[in-house]
N, C-alpha and C. Protein backbone atom coordinates (compact mmCIF):
# COMPACT_ATOMS: atom_id res chain seq x y z
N UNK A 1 47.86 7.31 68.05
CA UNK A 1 46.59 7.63 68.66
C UNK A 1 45.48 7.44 67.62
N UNK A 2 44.28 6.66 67.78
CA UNK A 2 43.37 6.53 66.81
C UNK A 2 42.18 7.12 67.23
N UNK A 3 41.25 7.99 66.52
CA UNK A 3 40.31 8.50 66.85
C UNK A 3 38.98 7.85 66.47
N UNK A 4 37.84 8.09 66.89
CA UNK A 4 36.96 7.12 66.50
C UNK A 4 35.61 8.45 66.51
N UNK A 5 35.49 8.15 65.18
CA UNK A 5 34.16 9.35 64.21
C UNK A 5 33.27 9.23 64.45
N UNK A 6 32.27 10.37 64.85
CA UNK A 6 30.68 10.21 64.41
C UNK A 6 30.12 9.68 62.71
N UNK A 7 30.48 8.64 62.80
CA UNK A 7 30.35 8.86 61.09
C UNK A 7 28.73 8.38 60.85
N UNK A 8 28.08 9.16 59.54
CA UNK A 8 26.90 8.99 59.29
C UNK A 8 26.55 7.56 58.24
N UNK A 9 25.83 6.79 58.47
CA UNK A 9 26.04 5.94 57.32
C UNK A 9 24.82 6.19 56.52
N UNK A 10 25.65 6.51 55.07
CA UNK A 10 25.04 7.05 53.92
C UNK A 10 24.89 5.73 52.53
N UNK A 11 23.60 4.88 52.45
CA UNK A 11 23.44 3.61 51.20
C UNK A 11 24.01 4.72 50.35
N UNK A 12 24.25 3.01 49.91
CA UNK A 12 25.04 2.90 48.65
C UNK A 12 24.08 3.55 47.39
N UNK A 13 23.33 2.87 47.10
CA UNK A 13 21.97 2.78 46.24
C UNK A 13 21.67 4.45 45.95
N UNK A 14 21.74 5.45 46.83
CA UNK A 14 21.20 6.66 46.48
C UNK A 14 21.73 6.99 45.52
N UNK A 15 23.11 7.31 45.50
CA UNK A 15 23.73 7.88 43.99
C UNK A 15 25.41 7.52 44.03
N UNK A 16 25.92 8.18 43.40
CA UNK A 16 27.43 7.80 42.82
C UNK A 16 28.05 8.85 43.72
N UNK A 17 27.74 10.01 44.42
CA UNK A 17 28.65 11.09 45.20
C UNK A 17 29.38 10.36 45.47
N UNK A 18 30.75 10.82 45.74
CA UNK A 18 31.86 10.37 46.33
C UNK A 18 31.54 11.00 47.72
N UNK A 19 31.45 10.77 48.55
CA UNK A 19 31.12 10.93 50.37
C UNK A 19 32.20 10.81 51.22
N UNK A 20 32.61 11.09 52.20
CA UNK A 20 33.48 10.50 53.04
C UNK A 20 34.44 9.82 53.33
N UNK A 21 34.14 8.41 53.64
CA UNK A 21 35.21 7.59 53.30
C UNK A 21 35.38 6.72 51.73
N UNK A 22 34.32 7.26 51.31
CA UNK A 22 34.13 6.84 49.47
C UNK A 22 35.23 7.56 48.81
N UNK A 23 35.73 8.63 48.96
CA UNK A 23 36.77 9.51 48.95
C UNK A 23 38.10 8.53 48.73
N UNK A 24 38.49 8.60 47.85
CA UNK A 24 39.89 7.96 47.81
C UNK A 24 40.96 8.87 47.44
N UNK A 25 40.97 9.73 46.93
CA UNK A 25 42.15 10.39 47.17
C UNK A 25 42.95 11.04 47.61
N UNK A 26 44.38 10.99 47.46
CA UNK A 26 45.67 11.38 48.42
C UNK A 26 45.24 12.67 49.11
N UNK A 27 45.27 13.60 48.32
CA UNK A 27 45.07 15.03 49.04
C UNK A 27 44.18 15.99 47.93
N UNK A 28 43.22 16.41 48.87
CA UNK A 28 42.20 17.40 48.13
C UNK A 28 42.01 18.73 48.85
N UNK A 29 41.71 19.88 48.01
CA UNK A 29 41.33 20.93 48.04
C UNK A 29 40.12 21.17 49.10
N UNK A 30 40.25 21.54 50.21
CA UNK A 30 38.96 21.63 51.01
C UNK A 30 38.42 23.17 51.01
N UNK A 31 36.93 22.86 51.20
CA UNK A 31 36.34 24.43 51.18
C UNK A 31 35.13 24.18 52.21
N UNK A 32 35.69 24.96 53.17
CA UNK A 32 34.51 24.85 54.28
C UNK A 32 33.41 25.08 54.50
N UNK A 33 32.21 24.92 55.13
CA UNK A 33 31.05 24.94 54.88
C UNK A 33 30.46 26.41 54.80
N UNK A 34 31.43 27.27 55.33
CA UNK A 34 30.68 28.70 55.10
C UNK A 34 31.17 29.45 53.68
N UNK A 35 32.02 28.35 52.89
CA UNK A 35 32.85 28.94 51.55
C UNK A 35 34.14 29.16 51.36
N UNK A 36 34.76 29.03 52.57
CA UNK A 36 36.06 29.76 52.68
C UNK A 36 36.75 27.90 52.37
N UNK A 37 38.39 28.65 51.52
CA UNK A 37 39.24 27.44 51.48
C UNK A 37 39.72 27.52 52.48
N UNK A 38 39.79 26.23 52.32
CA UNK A 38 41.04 25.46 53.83
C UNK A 38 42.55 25.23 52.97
N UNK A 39 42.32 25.47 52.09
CA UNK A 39 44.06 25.09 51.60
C UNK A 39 44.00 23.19 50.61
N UNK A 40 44.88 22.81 50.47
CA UNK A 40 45.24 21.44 49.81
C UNK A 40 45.16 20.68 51.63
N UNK A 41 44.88 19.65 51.76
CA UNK A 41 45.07 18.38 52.85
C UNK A 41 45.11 17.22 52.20
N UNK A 42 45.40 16.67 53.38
CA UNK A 42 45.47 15.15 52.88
C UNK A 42 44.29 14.90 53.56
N UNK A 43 43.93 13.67 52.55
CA UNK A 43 42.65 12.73 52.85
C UNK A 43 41.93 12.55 54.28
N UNK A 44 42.63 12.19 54.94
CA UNK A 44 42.78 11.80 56.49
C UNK A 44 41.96 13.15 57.53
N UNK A 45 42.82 14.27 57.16
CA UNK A 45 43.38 15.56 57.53
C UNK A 45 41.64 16.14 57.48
N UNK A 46 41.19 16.23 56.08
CA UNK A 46 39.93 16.83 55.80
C UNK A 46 38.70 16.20 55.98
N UNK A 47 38.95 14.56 56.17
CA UNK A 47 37.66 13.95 57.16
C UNK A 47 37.34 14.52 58.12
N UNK A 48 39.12 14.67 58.99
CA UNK A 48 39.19 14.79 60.08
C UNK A 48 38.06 16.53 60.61
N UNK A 49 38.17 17.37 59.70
CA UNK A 49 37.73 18.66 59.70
C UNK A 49 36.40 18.39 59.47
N UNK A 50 35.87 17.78 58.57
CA UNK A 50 34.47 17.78 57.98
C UNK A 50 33.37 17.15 59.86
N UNK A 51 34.14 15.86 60.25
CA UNK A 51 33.53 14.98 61.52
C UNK A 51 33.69 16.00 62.51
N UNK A 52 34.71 16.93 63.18
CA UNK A 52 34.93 17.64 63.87
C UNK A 52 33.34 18.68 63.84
N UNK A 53 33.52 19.31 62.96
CA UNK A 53 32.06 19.60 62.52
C UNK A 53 30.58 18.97 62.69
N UNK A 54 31.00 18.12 62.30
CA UNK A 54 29.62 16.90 62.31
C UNK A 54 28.97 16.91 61.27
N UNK A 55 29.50 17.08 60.29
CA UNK A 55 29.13 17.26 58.90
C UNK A 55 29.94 16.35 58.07
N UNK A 56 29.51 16.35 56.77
CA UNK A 56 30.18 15.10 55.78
C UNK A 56 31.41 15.75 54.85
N UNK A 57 32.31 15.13 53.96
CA UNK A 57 32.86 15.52 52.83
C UNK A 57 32.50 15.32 51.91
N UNK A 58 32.09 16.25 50.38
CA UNK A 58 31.76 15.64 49.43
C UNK A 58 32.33 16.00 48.49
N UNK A 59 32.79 15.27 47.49
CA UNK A 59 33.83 15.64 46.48
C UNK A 59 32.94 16.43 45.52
N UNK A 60 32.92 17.64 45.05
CA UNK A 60 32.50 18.38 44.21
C UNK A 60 32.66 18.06 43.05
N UNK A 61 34.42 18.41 42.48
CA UNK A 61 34.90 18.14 41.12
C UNK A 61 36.03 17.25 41.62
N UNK A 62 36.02 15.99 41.05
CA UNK A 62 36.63 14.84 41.31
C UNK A 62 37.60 15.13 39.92
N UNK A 63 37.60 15.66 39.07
CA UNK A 63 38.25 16.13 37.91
C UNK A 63 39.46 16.53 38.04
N UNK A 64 39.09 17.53 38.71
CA UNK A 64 39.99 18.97 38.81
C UNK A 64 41.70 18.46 39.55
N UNK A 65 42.67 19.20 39.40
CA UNK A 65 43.94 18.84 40.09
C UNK A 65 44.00 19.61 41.17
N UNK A 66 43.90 19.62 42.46
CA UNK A 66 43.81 18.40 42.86
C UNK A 66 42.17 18.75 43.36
N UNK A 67 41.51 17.31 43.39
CA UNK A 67 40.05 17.39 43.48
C UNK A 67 39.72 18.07 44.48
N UNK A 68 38.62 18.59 44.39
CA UNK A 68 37.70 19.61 45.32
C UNK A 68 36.47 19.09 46.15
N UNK A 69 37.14 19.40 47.67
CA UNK A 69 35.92 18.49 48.56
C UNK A 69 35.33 19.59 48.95
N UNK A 70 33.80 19.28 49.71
CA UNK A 70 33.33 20.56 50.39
C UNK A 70 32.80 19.85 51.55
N UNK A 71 32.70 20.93 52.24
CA UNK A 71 32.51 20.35 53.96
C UNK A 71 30.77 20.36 53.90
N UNK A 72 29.95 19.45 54.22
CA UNK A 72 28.80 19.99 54.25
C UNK A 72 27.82 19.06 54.96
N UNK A 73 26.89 19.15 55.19
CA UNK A 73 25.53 18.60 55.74
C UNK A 73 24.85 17.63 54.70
N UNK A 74 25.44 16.50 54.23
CA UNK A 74 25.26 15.38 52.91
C UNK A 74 23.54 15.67 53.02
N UNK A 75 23.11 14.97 53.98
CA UNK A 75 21.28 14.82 54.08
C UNK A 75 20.92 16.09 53.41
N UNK A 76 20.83 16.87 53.69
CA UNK A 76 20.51 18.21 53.51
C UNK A 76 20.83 18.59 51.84
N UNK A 77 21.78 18.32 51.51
CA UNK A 77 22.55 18.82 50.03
C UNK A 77 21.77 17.89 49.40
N UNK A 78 21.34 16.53 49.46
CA UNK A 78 21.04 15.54 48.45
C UNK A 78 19.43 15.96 48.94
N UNK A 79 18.60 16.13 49.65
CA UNK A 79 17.25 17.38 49.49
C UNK A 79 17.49 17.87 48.88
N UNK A 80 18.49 19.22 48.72
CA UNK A 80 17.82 19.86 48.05
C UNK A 80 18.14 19.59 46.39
N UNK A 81 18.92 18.37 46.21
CA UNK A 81 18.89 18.27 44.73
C UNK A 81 17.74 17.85 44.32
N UNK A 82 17.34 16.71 44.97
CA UNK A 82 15.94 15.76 44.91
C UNK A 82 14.77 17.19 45.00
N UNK A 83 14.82 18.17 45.46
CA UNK A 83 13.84 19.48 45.35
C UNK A 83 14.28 19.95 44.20
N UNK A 84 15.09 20.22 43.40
CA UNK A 84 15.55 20.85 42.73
C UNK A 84 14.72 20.34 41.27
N UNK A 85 15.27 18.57 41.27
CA UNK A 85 15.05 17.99 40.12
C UNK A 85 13.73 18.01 40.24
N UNK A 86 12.70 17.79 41.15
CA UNK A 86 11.43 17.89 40.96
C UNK A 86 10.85 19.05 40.42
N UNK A 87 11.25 20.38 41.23
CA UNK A 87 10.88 21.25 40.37
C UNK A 87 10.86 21.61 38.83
N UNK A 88 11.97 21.07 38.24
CA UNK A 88 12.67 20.80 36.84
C UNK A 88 11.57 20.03 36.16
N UNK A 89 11.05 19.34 36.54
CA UNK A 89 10.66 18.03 36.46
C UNK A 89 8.73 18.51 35.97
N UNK A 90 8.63 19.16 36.88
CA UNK A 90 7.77 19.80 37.28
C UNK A 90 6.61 21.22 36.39
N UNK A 91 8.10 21.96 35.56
CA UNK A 91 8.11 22.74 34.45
C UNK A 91 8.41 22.13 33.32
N UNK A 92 8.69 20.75 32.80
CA UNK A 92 8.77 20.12 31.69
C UNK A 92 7.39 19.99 31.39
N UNK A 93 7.32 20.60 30.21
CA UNK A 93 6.15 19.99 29.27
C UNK A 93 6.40 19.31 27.94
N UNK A 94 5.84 17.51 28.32
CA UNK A 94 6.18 16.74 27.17
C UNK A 94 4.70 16.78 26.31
N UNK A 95 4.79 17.04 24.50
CA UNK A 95 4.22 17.00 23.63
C UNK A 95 3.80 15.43 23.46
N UNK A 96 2.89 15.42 23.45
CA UNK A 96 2.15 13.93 22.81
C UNK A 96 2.12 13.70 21.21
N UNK A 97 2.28 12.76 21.07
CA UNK A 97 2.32 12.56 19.49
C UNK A 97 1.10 11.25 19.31
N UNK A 98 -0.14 11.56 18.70
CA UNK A 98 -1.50 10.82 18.81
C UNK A 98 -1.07 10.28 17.18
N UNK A 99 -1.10 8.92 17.03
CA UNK A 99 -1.13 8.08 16.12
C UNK A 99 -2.32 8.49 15.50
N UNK A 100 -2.16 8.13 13.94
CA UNK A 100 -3.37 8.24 12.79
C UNK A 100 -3.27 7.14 12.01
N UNK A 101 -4.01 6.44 11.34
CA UNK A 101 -3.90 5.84 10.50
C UNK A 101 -5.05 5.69 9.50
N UNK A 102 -4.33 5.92 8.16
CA UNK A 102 -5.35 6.01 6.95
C UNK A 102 -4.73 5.06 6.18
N UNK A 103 -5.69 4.69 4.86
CA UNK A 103 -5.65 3.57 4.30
C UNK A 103 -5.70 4.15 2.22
N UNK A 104 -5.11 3.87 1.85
CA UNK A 104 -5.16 4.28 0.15
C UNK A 104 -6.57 4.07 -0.54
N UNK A 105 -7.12 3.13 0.20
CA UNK A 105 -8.86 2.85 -0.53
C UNK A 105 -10.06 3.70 0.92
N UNK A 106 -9.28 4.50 1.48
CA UNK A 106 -10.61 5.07 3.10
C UNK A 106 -11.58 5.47 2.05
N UNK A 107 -12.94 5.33 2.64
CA UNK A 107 -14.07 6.08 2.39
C UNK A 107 -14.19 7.14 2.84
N UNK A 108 -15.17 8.09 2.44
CA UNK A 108 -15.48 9.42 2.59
C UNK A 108 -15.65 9.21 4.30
N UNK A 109 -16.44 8.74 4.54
CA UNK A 109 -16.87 8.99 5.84
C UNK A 109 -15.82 8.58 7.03
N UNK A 110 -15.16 7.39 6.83
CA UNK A 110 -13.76 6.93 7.59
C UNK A 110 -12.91 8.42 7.88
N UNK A 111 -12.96 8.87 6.35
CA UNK A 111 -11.74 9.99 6.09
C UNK A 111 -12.40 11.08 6.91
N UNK A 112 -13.40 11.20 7.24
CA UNK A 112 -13.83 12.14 7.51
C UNK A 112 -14.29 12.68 9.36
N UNK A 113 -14.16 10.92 9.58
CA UNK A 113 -13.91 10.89 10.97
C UNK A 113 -12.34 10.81 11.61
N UNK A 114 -11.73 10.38 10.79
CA UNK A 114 -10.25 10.92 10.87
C UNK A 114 -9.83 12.10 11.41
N UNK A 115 -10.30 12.67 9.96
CA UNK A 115 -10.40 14.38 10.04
C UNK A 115 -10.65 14.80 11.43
N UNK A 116 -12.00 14.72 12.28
CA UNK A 116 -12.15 15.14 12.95
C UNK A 116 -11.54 14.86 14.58
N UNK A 117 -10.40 13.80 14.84
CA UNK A 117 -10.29 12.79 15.59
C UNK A 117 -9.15 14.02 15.33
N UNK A 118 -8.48 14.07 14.40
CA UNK A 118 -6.93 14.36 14.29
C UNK A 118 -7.25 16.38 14.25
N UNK A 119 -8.69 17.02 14.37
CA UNK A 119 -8.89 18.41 14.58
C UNK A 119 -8.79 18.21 16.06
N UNK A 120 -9.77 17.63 17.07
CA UNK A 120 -9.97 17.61 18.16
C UNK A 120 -8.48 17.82 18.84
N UNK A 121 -7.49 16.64 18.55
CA UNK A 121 -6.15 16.62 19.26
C UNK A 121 -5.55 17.85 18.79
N UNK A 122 -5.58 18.07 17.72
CA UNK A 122 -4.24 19.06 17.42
C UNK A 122 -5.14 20.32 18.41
N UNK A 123 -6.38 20.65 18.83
CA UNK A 123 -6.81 21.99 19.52
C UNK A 123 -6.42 21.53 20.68
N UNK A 124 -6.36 20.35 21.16
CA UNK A 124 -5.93 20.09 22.42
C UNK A 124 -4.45 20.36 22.92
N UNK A 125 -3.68 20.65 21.81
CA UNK A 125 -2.68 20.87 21.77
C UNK A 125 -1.34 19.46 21.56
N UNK A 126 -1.79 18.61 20.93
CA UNK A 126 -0.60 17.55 20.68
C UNK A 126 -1.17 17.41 19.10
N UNK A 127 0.48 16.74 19.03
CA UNK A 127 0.51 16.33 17.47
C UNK A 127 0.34 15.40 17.18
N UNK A 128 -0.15 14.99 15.41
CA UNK A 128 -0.53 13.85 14.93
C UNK A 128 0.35 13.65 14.25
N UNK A 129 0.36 12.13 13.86
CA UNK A 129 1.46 11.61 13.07
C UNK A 129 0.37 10.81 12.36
N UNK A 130 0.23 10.83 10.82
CA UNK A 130 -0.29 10.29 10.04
C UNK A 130 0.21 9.05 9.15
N UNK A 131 -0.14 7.96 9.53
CA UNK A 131 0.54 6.90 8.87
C UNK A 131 -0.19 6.64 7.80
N UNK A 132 0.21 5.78 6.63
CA UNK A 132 -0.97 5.20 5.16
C UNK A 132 0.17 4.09 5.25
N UNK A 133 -0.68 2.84 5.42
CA UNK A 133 0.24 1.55 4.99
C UNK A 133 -0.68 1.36 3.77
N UNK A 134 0.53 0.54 3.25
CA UNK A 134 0.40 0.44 1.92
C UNK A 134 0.38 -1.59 1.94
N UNK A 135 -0.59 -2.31 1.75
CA UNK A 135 -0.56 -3.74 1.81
C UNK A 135 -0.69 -4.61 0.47
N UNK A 136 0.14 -5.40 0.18
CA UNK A 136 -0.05 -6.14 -1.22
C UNK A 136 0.04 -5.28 -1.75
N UNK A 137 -0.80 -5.03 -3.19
CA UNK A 137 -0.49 -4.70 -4.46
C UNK A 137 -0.80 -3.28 -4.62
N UNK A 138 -1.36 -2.80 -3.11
CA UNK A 138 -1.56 -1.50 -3.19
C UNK A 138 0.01 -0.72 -2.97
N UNK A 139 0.98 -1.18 -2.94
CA UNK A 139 2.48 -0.86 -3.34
C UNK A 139 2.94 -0.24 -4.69
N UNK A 140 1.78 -0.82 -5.31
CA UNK A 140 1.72 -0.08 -7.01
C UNK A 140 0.97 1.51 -7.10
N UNK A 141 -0.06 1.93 -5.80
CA UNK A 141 -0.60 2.80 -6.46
C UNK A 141 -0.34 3.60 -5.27
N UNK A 142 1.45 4.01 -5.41
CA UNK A 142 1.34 5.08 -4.39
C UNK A 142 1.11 6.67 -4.69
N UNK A 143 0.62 6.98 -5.55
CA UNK A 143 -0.09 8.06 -6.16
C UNK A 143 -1.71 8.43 -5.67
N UNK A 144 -2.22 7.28 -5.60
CA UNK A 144 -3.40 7.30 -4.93
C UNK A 144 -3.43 7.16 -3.42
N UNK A 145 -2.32 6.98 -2.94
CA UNK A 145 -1.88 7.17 -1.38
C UNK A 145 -1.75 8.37 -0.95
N UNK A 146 -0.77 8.81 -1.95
CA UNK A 146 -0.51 10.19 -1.39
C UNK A 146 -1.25 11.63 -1.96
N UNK A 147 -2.26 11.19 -3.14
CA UNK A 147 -3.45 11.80 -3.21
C UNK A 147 -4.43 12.11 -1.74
N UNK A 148 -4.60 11.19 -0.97
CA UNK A 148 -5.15 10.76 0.09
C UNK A 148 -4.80 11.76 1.30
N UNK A 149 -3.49 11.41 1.25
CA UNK A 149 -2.31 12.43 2.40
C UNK A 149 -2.49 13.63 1.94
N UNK A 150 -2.21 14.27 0.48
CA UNK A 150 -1.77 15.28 0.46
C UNK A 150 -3.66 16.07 0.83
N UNK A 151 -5.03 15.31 0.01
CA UNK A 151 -6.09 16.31 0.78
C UNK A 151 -6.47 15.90 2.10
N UNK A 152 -6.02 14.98 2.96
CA UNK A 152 -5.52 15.33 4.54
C UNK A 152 -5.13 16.34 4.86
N UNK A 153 -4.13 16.48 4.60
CA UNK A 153 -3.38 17.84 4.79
C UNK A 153 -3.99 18.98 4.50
N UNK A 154 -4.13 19.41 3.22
CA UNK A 154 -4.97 20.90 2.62
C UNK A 154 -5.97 20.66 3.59
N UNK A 155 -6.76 19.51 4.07
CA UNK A 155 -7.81 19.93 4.82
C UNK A 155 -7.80 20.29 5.81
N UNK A 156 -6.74 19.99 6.71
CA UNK A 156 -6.37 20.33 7.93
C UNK A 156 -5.36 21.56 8.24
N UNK A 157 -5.29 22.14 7.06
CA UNK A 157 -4.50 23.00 7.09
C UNK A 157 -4.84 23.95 7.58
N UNK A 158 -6.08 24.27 7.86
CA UNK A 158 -6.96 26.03 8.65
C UNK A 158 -6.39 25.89 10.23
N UNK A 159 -5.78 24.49 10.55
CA UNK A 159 -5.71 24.67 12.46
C UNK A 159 -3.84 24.28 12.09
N UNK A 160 -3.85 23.64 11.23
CA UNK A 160 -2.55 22.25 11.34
C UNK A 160 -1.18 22.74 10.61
N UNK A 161 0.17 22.55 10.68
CA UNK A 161 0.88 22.85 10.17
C UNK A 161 1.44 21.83 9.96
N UNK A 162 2.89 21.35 8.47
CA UNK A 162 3.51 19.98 8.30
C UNK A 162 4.39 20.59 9.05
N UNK A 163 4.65 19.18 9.78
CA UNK A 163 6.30 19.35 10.81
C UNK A 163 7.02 18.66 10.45
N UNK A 164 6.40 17.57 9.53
CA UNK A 164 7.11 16.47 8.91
C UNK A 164 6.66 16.15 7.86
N UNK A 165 7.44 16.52 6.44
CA UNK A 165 6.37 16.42 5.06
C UNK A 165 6.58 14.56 5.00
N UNK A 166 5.16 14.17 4.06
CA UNK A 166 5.12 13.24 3.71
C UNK A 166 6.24 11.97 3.31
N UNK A 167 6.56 11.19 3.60
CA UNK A 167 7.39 10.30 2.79
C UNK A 167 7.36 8.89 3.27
N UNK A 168 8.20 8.43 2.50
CA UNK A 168 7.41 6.67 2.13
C UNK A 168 8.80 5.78 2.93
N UNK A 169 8.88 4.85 4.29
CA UNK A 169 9.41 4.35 4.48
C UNK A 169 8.99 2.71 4.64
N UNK A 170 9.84 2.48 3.70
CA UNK A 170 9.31 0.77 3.30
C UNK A 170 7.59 0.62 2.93
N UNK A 171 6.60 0.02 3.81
CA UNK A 171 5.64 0.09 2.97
C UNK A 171 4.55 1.13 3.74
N UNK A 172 5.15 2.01 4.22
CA UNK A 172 4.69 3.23 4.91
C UNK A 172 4.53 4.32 4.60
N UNK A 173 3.56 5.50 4.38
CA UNK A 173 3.92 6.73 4.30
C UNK A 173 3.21 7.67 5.52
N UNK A 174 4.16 8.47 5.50
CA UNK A 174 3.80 8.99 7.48
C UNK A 174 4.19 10.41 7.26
N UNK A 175 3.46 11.36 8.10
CA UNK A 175 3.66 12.70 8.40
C UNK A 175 3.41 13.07 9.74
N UNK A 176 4.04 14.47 10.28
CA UNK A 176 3.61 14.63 11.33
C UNK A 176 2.62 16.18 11.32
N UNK A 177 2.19 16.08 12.09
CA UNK A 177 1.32 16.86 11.98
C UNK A 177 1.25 18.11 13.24
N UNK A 178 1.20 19.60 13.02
CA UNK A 178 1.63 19.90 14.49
C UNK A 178 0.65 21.27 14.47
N UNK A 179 -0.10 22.12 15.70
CA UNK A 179 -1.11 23.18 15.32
C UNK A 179 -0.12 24.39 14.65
N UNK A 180 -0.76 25.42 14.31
CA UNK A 180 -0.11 26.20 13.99
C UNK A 180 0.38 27.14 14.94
N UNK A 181 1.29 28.12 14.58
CA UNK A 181 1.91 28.77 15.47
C UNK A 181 1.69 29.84 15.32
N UNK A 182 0.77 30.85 16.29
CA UNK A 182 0.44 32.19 16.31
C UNK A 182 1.15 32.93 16.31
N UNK A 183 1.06 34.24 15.61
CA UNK A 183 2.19 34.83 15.36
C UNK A 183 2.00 36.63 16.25
């Protein structure tokens, strides 16, 4: 006798759940939609329960011996993940990191609009990252580079804290820069 399902058709494209007839294995653990187990079935057996219903199977822990399906309302379950992750999504706050760049020969006044470019952001609340390239022969006078960096720093030190002390990668020297933390 062959029976013939309400079956829902669920793309491919949304995600990786194992669903229904995506389900390949012999016999799984069913747990019905109000929580309660149904015992071990075979494959066949626990479609058969989930369609009776009018609801889907979805493999929970595909891991586990023997895997764990649950009887449920697919549309509905994949809402409320897609609600879920938004909310998540939603309470993330990503930190900005605002590029700087100074030079081993800056003038007073360059340096000084710096200064104020790299006060403004850090009250705004993101961090600076201070780069000093070092070009040609100014590779010789990294003393006067990091003269440069280090009264950057002391100057910005009344709002600014180092998050990342100074140091020299290839012909670079870079810091990060982050506000301070009230105590």
């Amino acid at each position: 006798m062959s029976v013939i399902y309400n079956r829902k058709v669920i793309p491919n494209n949304v995600n990786d759940d194992l669903v229904n007839e995506k389900i390949r294995f012999k016999e799984v653990l069913v747990i019905d939609s109000d929580g309660s187990q149904l015992g071990i079935k075979m494959r066949r057996e626990a479609l058969e329960i989930a369609y009776n219903q009018n609801l889907d199977l979805l493999c929970v822990a595909p891991n586990a011996k023997p895997p764990v399906c649950k009887v449920l309302d697919y549309g509905r379950h994949r809402f409320e993940q897609q609600k879920k992750a938004k909310e998540a999504k939603k309470k993330q706050h990503v930190t900005e990191i605002k590029p700087l760049r100074l030079s081993p020969v800056i003038d007073k006044h360059d340096f000084d609009t710096k200064m104020r470019h790299a006060r403004k952001w850090i009250a705004d609340g993101m961090k600076v990252k201070v780069d000093m390239r070092f070009r040609g022969r100014l590779i010789t006078r990294l003393e006067v580079g990091k003269k440069i960096m280090d009264s950057f720093i002391e100057e910005i030190s009344d709002i600014a804290s180092v998050e990342k002390k100074p140091t020299l990668e290839g012909n670079t020297m870079s810091c990060v820069l982050s506000a301070k933390k009230n105590k």
